[in-house]
C-alpha atoms as a PDB file:
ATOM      1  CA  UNK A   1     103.750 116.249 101.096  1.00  0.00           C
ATOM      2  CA  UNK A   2     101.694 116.766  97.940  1.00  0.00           C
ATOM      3  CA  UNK A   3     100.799 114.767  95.128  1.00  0.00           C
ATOM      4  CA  UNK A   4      98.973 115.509  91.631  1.00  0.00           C
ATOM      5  CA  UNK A   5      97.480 112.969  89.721  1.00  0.00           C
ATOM      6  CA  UNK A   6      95.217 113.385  86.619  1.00  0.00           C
ATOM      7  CA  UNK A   7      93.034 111.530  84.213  1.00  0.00           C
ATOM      8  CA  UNK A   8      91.503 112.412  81.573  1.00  0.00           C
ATOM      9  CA  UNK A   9      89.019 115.490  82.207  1.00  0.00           C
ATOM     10  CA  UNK A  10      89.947 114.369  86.196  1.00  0.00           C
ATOM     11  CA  UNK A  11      92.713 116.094  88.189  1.00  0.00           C
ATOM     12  CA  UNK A  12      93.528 114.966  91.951  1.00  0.00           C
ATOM     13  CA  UNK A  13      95.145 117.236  94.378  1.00  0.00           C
ATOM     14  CA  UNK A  14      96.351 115.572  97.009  1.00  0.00           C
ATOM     15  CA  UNK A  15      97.967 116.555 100.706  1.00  0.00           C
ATOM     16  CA  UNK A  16      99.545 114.895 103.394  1.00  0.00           C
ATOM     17  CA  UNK A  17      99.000 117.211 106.558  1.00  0.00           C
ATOM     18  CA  UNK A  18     100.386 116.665 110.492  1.00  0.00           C
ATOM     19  CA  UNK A  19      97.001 114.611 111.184  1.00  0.00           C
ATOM     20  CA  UNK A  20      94.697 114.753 107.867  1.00  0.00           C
ATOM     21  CA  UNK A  21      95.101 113.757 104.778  1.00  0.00           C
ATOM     22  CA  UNK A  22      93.519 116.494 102.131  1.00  0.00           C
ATOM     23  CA  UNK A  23      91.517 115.209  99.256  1.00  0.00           C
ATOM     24  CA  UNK A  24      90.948 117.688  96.029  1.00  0.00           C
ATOM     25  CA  UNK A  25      89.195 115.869  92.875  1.00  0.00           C
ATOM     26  CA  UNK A  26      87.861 118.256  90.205  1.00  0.00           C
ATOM     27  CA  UNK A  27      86.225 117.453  86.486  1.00  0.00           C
ATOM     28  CA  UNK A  28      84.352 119.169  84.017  1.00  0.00           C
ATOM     29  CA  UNK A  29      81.527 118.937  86.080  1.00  0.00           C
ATOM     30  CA  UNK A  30      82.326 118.705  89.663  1.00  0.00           C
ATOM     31  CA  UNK A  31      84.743 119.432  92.881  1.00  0.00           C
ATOM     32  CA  UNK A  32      84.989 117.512  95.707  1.00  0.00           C
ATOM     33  CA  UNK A  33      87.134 118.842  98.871  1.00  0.00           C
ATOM     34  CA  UNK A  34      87.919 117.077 101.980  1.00  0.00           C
ATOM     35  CA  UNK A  35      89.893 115.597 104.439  1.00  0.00           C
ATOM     36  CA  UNK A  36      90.213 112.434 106.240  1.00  0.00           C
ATOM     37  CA  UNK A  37      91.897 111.652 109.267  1.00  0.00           C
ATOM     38  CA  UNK A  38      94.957 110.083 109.431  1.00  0.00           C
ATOM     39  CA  UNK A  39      93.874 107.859 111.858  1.00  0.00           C
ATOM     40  CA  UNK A  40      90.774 106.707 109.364  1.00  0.00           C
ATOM     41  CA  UNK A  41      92.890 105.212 106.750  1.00  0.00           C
ATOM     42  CA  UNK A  42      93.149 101.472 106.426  1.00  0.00           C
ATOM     43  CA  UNK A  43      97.307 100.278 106.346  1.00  0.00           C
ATOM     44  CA  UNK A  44      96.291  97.924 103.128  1.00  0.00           C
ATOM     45  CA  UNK A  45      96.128  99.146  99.133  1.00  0.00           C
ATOM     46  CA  UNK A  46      94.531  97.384  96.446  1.00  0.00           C
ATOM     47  CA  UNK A  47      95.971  98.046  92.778  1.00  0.00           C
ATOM     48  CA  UNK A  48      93.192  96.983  90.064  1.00  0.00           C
ATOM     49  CA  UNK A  49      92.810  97.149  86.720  1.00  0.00           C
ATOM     50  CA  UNK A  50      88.904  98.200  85.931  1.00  0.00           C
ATOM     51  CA  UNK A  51      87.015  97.508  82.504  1.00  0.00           C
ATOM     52  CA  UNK A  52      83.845  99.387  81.349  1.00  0.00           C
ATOM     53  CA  UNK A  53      81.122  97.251  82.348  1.00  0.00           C
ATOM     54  CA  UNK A  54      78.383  98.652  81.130  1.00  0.00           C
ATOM     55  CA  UNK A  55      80.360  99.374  77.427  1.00  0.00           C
ATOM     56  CA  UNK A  56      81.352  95.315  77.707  1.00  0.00           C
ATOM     57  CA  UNK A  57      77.494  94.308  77.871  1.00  0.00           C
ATOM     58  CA  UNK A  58      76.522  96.655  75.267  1.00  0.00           C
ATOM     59  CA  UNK A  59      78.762  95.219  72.796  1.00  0.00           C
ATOM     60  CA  UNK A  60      77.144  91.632  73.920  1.00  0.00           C
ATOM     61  CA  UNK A  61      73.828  92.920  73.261  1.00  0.00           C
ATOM     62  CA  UNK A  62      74.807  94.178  69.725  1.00  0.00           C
ATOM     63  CA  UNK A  63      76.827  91.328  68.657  1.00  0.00           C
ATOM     64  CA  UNK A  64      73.576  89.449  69.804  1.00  0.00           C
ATOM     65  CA  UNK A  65      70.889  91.470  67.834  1.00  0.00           C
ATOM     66  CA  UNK A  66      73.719  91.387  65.075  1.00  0.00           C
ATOM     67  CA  UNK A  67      73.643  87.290  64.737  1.00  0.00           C
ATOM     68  CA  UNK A  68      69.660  87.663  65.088  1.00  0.00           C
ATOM     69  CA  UNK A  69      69.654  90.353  61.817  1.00  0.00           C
ATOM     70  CA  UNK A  70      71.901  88.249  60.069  1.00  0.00           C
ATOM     71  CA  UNK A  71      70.051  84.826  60.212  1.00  0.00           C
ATOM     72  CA  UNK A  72      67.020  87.405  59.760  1.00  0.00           C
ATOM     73  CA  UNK A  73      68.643  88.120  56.565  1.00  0.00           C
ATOM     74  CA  UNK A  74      68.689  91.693  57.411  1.00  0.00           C
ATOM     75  CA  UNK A  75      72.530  91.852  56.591  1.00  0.00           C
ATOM     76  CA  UNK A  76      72.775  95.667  56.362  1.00  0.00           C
ATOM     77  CA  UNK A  77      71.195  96.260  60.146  1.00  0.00           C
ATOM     78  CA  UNK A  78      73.097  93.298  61.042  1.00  0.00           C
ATOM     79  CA  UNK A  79      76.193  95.066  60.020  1.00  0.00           C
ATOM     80  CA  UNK A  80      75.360  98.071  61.845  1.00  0.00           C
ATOM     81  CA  UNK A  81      74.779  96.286  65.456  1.00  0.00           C
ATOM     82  CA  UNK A  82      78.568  93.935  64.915  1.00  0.00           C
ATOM     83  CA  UNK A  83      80.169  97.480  63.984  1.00  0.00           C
ATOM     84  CA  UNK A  84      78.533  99.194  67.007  1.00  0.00           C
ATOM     85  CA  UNK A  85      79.342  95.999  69.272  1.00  0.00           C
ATOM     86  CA  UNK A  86      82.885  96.474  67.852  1.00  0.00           C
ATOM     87  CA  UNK A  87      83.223  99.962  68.953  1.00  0.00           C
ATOM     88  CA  UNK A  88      81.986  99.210  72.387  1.00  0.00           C
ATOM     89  CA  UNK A  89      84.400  96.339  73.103  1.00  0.00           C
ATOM     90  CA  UNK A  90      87.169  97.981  71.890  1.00  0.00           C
ATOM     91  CA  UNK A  91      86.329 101.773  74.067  1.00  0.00           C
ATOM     92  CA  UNK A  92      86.001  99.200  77.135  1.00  0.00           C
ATOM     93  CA  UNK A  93      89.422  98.170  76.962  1.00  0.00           C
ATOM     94  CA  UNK A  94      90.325 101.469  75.530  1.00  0.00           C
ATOM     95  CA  UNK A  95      88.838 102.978  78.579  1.00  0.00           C
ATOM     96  CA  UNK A  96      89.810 100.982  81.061  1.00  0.00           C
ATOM     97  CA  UNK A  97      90.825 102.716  84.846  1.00  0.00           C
ATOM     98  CA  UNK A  98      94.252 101.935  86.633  1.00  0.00           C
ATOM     99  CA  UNK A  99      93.409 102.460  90.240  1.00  0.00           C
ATOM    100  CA  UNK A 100      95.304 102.515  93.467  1.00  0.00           C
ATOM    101  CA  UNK A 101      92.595 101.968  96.144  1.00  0.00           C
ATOM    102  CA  UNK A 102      93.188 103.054  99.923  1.00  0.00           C
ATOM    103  CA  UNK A 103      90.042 102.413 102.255  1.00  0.00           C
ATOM    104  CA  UNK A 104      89.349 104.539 105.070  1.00  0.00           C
ATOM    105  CA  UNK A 105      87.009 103.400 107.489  1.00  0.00           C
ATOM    106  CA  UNK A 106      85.294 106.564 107.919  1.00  0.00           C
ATOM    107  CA  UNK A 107      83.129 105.471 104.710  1.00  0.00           C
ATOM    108  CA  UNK A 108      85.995 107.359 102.142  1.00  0.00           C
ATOM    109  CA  UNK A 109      88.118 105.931  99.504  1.00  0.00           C
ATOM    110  CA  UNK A 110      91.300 107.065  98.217  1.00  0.00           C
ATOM    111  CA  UNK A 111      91.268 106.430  94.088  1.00  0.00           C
ATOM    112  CA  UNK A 112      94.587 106.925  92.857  1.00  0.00           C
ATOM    113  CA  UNK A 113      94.748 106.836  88.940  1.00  0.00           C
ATOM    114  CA  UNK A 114      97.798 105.699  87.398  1.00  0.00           C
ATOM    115  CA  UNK A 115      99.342 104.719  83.947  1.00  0.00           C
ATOM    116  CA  UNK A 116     102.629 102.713  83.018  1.00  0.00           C
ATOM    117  CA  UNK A 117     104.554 105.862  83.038  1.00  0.00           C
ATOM    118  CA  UNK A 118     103.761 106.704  86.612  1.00  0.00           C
ATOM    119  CA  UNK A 119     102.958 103.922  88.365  1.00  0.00           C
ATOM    120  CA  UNK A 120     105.710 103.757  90.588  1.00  0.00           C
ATOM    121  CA  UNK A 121     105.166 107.104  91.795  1.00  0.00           C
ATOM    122  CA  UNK A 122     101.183 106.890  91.899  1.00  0.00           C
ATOM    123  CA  UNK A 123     101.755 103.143  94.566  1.00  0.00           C
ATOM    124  CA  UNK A 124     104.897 104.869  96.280  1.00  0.00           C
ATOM    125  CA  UNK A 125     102.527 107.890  97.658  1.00  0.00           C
ATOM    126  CA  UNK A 126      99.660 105.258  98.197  1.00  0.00           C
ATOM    127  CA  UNK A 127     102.481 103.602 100.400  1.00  0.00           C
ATOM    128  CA  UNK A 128     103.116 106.791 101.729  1.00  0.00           C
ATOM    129  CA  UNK A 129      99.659 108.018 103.189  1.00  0.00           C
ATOM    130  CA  UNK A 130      99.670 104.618 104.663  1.00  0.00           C
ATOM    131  CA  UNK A 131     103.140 105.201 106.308  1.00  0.00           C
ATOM    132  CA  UNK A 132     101.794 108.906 107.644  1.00  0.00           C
ATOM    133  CA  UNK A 133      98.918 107.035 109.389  1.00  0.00           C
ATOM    134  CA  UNK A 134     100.957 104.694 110.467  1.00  0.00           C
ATOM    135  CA  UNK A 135     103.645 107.291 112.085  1.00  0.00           C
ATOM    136  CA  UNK A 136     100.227 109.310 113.550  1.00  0.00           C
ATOM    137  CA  UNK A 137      99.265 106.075 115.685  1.00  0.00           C
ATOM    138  CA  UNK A 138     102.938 105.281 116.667  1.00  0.00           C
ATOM    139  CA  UNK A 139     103.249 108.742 117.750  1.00  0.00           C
ATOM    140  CA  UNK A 140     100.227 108.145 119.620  1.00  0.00           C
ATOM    141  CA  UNK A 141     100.438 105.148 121.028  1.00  0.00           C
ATOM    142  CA  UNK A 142     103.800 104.009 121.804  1.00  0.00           C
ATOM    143  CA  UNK A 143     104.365 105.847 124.634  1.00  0.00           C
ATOM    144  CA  UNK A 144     104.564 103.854 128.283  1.00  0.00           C
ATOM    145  CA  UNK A 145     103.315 105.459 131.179  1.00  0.00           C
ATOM    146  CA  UNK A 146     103.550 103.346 134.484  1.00  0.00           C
ATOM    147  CA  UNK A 147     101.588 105.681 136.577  1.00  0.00           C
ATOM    148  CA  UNK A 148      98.740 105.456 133.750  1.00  0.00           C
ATOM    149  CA  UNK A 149      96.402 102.386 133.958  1.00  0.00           C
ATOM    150  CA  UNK A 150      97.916  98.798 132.867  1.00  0.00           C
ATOM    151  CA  UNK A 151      95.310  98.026 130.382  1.00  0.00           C
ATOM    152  CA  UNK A 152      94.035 100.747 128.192  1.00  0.00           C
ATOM    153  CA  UNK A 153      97.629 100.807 126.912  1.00  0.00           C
ATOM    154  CA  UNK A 154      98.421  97.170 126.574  1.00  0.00           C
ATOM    155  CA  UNK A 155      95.179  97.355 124.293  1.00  0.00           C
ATOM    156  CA  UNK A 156      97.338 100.379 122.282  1.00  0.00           C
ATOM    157  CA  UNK A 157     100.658  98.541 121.665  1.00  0.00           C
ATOM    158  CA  UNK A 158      98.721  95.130 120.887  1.00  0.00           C
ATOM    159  CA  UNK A 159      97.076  97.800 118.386  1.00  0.00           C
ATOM    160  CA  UNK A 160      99.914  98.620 116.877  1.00  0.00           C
ATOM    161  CA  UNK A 161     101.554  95.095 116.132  1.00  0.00           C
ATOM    162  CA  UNK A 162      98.116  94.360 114.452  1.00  0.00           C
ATOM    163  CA  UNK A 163      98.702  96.760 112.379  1.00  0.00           C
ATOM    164  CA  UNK A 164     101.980  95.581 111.621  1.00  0.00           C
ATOM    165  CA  UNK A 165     103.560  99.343 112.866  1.00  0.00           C
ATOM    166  CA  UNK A 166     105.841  97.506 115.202  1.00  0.00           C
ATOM    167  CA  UNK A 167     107.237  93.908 115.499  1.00  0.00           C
ATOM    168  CA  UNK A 168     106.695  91.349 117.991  1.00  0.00           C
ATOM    169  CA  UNK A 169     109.806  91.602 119.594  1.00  0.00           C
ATOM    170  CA  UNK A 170     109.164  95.558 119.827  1.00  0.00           C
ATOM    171  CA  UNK A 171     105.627  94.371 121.342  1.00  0.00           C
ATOM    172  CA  UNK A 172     106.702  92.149 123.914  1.00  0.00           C
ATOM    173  CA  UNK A 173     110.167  94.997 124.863  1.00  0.00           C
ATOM    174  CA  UNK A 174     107.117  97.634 125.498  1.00  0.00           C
ATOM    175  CA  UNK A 175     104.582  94.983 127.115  1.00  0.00           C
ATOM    176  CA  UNK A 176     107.590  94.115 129.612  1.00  0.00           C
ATOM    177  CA  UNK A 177     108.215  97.686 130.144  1.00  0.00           C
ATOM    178  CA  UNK A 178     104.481  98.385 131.376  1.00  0.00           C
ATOM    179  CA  UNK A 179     104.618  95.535 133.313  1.00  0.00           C
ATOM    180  CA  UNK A 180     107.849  96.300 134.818  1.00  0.00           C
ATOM    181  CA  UNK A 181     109.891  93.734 133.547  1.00  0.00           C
ATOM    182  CA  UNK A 182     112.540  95.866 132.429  1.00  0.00           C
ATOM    183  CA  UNK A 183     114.270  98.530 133.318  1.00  0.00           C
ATOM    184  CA  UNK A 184     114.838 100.030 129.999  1.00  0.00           C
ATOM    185  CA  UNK A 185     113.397 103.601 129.568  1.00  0.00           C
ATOM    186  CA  UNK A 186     112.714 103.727 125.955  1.00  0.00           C
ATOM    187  CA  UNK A 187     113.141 101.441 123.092  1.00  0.00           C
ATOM    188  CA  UNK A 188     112.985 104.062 120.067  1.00  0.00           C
ATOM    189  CA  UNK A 189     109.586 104.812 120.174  1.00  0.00           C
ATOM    190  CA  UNK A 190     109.247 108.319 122.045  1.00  0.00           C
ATOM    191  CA  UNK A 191     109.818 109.659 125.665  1.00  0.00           C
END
């Protein structure tokens, strides 16, 4: 599955591979390529709303020289710094970023940009890079092996209702299973 995203001068490229997940970013500037591992990404997304800082305390700092000019009686200067301090505030809000955040704990983050015209589809393949990583560590570590050591794979489905991939009850069905509680082969979660 792919996914294209842009802002501005920025344009995202991403690609949802069997066990990677393939990051493209490229600007006026700058490309960045790489991938992260499926089994890197965190199974939580943050969705912010991010303000120009640095454009917010410049327009402080003007509007504060501005009052000093004014009682200074330096009205044309003053005039200057409130029109400047104007132009900041307003490009902070103006350039504000709509971001999709998915961790990974390799040290990456996933910045998804979005608008109000696509951000349904920007959080719905957020949700889905989670729900790739999610299938990778189901894939690997659902499966029950009695002639395999007890522990090591109690640790894996214990794992995996942490993460919220599978339900308690489906915890406890597979934990009986290892522990020979049941007779039932397989519960839905691979052979």
């Amino acid at each position: 599955m792919t996914f294209e995203n842009k802002r501005y001068f920025t344009k995202q490229h991403f690609e949802i591979k069997k066990s990677t997940l393939k990051v493209d970013i490229r600007n006026l500037f700058e490309r960045t390529e790489y991938e992260i591992s499926l089994e890197q990404i965190d199974y939580k997304r943050k969705i912010q709303v991010v303000f120009n800082h640095g454009l917010l305390v410049s327009s402080l700092f003007c509007f504060a020289i501005g009052l000093l000019l004014a009682f200074a009686a330096n009205e044309e200067a003053a005039f200057v710094f409130f029109l400047f301090g104007t132009i900041c505030f307003i490009s902070a809000f103006v350039l504000k970023k709509k971001i999709v955040t998915v961790n990974a704990y390799d040290g990456n983050i996933i910045q998804l940009y979005f608008n109000d015209s696509n951000k349904d589809s920007v959080i719905a393949f957020a949700d889905q890079i989670i729900q790739s990583s999610n299938n990778c560590f189901l894939l690997k570590y659902s499966k029950i092996d009695i002639e395999l050591p007890i522990e090591p794979q109690i640790n894996n489905i214990q794992f995996l209702r942490d993460r919220e991939i599978i339900t308690e009850d489906d915890y406890e069905s597979l934990k009986n299973q290892l522990l020979g509680r049941t007779k039932k082969a397989n519960i839905g979660f691979g052979n």
